[in-house]
Protein backbone atom coordinates (compact mmCIF):
# COMPACT_ATOMS: atom_id res chain seq x y z
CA UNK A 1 -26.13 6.17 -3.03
CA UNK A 2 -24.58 5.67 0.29
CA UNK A 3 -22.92 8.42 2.05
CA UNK A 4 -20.55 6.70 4.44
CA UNK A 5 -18.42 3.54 3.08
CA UNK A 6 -18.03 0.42 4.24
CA UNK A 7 -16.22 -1.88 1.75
CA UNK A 8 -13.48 -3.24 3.33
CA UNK A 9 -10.24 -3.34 1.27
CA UNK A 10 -6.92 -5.64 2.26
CA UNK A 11 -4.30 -4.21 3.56
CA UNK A 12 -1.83 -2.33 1.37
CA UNK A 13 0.86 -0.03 1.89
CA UNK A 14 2.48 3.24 1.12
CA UNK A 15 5.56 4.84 1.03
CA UNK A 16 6.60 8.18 2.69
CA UNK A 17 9.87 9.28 3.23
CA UNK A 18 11.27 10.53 6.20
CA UNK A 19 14.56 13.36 6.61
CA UNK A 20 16.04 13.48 9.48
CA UNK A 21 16.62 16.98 11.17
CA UNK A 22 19.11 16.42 14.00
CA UNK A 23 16.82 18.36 16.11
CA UNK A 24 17.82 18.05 19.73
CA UNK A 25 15.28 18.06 22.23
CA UNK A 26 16.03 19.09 25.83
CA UNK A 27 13.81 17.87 28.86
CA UNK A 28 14.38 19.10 32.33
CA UNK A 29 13.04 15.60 34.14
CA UNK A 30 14.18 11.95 34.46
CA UNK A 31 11.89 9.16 33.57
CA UNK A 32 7.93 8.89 34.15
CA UNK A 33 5.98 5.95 33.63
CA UNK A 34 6.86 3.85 31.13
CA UNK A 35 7.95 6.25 28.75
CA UNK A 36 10.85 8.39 29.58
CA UNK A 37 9.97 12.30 30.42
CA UNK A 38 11.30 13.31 26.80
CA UNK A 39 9.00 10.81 25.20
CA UNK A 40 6.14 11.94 27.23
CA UNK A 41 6.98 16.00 26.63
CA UNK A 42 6.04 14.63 22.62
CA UNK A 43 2.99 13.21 23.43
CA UNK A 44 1.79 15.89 25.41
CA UNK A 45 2.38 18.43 22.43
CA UNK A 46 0.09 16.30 20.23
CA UNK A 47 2.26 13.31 18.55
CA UNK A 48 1.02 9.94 18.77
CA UNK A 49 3.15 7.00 19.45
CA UNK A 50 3.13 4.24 16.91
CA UNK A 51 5.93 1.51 18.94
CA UNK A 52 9.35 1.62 20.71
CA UNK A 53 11.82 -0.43 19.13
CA UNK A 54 15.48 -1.05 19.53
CA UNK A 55 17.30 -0.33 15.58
CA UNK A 56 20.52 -1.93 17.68
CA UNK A 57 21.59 -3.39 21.00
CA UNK A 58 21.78 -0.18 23.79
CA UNK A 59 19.51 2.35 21.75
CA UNK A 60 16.13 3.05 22.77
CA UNK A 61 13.91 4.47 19.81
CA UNK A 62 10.57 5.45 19.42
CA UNK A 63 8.73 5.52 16.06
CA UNK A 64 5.79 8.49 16.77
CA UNK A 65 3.86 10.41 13.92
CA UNK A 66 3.22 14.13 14.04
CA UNK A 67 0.49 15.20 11.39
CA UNK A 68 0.55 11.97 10.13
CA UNK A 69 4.32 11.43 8.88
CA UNK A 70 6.56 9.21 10.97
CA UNK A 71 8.97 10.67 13.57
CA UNK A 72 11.71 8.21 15.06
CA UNK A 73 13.39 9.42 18.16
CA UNK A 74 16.02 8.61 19.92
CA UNK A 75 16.66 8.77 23.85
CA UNK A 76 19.96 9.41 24.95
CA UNK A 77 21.22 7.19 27.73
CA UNK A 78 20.54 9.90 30.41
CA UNK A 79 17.11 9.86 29.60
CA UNK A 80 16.77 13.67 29.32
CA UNK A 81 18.03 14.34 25.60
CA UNK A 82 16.88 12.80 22.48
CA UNK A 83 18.04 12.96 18.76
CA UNK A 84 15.39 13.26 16.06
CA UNK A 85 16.53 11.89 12.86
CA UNK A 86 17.75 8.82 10.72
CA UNK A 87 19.85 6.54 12.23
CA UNK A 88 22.81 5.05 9.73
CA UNK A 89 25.24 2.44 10.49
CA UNK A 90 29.20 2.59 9.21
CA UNK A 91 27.95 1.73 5.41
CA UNK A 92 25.53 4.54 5.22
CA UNK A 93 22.31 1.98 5.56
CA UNK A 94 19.20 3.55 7.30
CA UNK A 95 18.33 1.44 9.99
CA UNK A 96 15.36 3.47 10.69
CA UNK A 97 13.72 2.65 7.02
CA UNK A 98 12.81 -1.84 7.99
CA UNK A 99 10.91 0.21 11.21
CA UNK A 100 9.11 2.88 9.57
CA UNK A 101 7.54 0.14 6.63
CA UNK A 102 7.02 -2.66 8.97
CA UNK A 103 5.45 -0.55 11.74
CA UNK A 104 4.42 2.87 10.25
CA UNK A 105 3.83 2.29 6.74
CA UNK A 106 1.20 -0.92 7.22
CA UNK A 107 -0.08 0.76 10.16
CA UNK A 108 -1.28 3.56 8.72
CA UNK A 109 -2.49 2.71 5.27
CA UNK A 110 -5.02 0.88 7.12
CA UNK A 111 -5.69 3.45 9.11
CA UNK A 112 -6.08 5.24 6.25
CA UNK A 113 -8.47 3.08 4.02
CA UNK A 114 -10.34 2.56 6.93
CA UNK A 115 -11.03 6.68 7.86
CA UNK A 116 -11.75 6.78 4.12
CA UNK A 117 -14.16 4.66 4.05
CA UNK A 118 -15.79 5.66 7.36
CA UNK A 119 -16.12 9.54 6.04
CA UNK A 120 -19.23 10.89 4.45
CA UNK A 121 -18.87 10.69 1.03
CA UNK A 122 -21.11 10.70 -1.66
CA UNK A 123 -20.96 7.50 -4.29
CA UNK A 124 -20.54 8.34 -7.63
CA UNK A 125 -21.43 5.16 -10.35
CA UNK A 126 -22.02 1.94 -9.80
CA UNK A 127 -21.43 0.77 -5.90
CA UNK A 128 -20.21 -2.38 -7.33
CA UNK A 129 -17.51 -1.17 -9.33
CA UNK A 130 -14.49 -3.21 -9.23
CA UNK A 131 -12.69 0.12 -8.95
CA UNK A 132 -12.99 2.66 -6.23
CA UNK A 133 -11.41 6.12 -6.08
CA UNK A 134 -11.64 8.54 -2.99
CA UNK A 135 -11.19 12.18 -3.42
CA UNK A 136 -11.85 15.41 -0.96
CA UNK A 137 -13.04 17.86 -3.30
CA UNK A 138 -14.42 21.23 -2.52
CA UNK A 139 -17.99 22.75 -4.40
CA UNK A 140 -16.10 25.65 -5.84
CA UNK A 141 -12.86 23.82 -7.08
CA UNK A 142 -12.13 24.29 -10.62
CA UNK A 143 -10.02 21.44 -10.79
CA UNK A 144 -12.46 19.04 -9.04
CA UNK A 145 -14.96 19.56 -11.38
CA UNK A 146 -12.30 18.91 -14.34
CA UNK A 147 -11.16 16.05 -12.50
CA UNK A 148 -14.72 14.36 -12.28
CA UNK A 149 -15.02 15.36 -16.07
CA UNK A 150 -12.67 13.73 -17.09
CA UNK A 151 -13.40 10.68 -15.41
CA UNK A 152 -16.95 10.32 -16.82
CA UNK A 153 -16.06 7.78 -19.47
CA UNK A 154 -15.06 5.44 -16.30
CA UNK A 155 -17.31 6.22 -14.29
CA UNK A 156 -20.38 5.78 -16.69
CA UNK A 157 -19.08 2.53 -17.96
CA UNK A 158 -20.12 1.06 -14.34
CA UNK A 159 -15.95 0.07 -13.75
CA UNK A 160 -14.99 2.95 -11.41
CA UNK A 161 -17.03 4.99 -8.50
CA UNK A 162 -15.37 7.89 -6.99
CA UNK A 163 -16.76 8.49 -3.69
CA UNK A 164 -16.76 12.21 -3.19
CA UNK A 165 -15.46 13.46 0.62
CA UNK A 166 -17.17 17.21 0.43
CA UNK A 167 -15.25 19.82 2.35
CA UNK A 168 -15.21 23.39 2.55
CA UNK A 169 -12.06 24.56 2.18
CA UNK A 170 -11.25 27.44 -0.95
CA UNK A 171 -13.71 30.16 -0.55
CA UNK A 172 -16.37 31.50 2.30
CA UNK A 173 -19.02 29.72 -0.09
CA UNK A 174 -17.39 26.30 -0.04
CA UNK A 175 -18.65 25.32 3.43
CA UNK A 176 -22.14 26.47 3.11
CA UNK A 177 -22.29 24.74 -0.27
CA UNK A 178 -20.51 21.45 0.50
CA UNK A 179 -22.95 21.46 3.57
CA UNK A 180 -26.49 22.06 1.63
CA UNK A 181 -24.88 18.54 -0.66
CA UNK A 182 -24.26 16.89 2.27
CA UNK A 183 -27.53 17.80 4.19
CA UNK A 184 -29.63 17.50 0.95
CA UNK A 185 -32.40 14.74 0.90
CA UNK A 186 -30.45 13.09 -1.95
CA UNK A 187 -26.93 14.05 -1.75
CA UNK A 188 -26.06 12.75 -4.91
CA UNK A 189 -28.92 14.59 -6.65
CA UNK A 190 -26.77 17.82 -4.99
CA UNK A 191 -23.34 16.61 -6.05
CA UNK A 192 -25.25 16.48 -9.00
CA UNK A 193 -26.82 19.91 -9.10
CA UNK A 194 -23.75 21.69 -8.37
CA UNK A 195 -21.44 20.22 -11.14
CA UNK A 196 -23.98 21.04 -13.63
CA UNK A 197 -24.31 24.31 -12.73
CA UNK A 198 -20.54 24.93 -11.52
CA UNK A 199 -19.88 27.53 -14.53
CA UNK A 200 -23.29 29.44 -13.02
CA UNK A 201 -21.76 29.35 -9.77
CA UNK A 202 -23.04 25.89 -8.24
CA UNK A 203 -25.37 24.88 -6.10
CA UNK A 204 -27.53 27.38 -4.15
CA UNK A 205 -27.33 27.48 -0.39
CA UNK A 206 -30.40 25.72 1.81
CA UNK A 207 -29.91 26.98 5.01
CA UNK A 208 -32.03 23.32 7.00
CA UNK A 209 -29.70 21.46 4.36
CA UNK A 210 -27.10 23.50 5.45
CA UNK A 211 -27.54 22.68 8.86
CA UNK A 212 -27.85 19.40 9.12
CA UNK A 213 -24.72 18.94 6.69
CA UNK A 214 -22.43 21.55 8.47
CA UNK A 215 -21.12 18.58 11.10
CA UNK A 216 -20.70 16.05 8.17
CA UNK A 217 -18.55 18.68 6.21
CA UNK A 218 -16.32 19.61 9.37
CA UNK A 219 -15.74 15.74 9.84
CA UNK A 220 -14.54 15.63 6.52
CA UNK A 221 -12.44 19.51 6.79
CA UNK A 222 -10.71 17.60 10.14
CA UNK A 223 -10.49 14.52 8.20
CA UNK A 224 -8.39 16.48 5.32
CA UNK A 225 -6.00 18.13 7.20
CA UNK A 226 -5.02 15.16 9.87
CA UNK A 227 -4.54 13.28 6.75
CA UNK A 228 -2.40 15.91 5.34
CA UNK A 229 -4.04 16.90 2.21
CA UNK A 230 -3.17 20.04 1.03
CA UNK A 231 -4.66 20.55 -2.06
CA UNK A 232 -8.11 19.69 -4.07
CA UNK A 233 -8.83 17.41 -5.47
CA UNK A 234 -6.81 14.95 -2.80
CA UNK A 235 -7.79 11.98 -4.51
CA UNK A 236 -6.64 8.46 -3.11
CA UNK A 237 -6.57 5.48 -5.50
CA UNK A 238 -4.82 1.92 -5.37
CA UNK A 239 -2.02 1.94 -8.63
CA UNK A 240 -1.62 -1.73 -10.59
CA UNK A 241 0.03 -3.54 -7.86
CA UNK A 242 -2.88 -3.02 -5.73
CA UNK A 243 -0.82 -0.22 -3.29
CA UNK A 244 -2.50 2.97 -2.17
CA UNK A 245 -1.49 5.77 -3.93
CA UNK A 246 -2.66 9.92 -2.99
CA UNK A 247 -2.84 12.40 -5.97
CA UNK A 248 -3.10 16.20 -5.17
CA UNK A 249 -4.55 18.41 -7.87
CA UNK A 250 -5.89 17.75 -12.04
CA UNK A 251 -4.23 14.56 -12.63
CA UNK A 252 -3.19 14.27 -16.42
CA UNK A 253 -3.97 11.81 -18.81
CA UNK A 254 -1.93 9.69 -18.14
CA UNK A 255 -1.95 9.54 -14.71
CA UNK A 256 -5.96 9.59 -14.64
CA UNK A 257 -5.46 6.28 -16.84
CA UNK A 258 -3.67 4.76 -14.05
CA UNK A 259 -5.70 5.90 -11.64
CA UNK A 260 -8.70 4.53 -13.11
CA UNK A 261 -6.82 1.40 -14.64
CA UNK A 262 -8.25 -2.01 -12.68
């Protein structure tokens, strides 16, 4: 089996939801560049900008995303102060939401996908399953290995692969395990190894495996948290209607069924 994907999906979307804080931000300098010095002060402490836009005649916004959730800003006319938030006309409408779904949302599922597919995972059934389910699961997770349990029906049946993202994550084992998988001769073989003997305590360190999957594994510990996924199993699927959809944790039955459904 392949370790990094490279099936390339349509674009779909997902839905977040954004609260605003009415957090004021103070900057002490006029306009720089093209952005003005508030803007900039953002970008400087890490955010990424996504677009300006204007919601309504004489506003200047900015849609940016901070730990990858939108942020829409917006500059007061000095130039110096700037409202986080939601911005709501007299009827209560968000005129922030038509921003955030055309220009976040779209954006940044296939951003998403993509990163997905370009991590080092480990394929799981039949590469030409009609069905394919990411999830970041960690070698000493008890709930991983229910997870891919329970999905063993689907996944023998040659209709669903999971493509495994190892990280290291839960205990000081995890990394040097998920990293002997990874930097195994046959990674699947590992994958393997470890979920048949996860009630004896998994797979067995390697320290050259080890090595050589340590960089692999840290892509995919980076890859975790810029994606914000908090838990294990993080497992990303696409629901009925074809849109992506992220599960954290054992999903039950019934939403393993959907999951899974084609």
């Amino acid at each position: 089996m392949r370790q990094v994907g490279t099936m390339m999906q349509r674009r779909k979307r997902t839905f977040y939801t954004f609260a605003g804080l009415g957090l004021l931000i103070t900057a002490f300098a006029a306009m720089a560049g093209a952005y003005p010095q508030v803007i900039q002060q953002l970008l400087d402490r890490g955010l990424t900008l996504v677009s300006p836009f204007e919601p309504v005649p004489g506003i200047r916004a900015y849609l940016l995303e901070a730990q990858g959730k939108p942020v829409t800003v917006y500059v007061l006319q000095d130039g110096k102060h700037a409202l986080v938030g939601t911005l709501i006309d007299e009827a209560g409408n968000d005129l922030s939401a038509p921003v955030v779904d055309e220009l976040f949302v779209e954006r940044n599922n296939q951003i998403i996908w993509s990163r997905l597919e370009s991590s080092h995972w480990i394929g799981d059934g039949n590469p030409a399953a009609p069905k394919v389910v990411y999830a970041f699961v960690d070698p000493n997770c008890p709930y991983c290995h229910r997870f891919r349990e329970a999905a063993e029906s689907w996944v023998q049946s040659g209709q669903v692969q999971i493509r495994h993202i190892l990280v290291g994550v839960l205990a000081a084992s995890s990394l040097p395990k998920a990293a002997t998988i990874m930097g195994s001769e046959n990674p699947q073989a590992a994958y393997t190894r470890n979920f048949e003997r996860f009630d004896q305590g998994g797979i067995e360190p390697v320290e050259a495996a080890q090595t050589r999957g340590e960089p692999r594994v840290a892509a995919n510990n980076q890859l975790m948290r810029q994606l914000g996924v908090q838990a294990t199993p993080g497992i990303y699927y696409l629901d009925s209607s074809g849109e992506p959809r992220l599960t954290l944790g054992l999903p039950d039955n019934s939403a393993l069924s959907r999951m899974m459904a084609q």
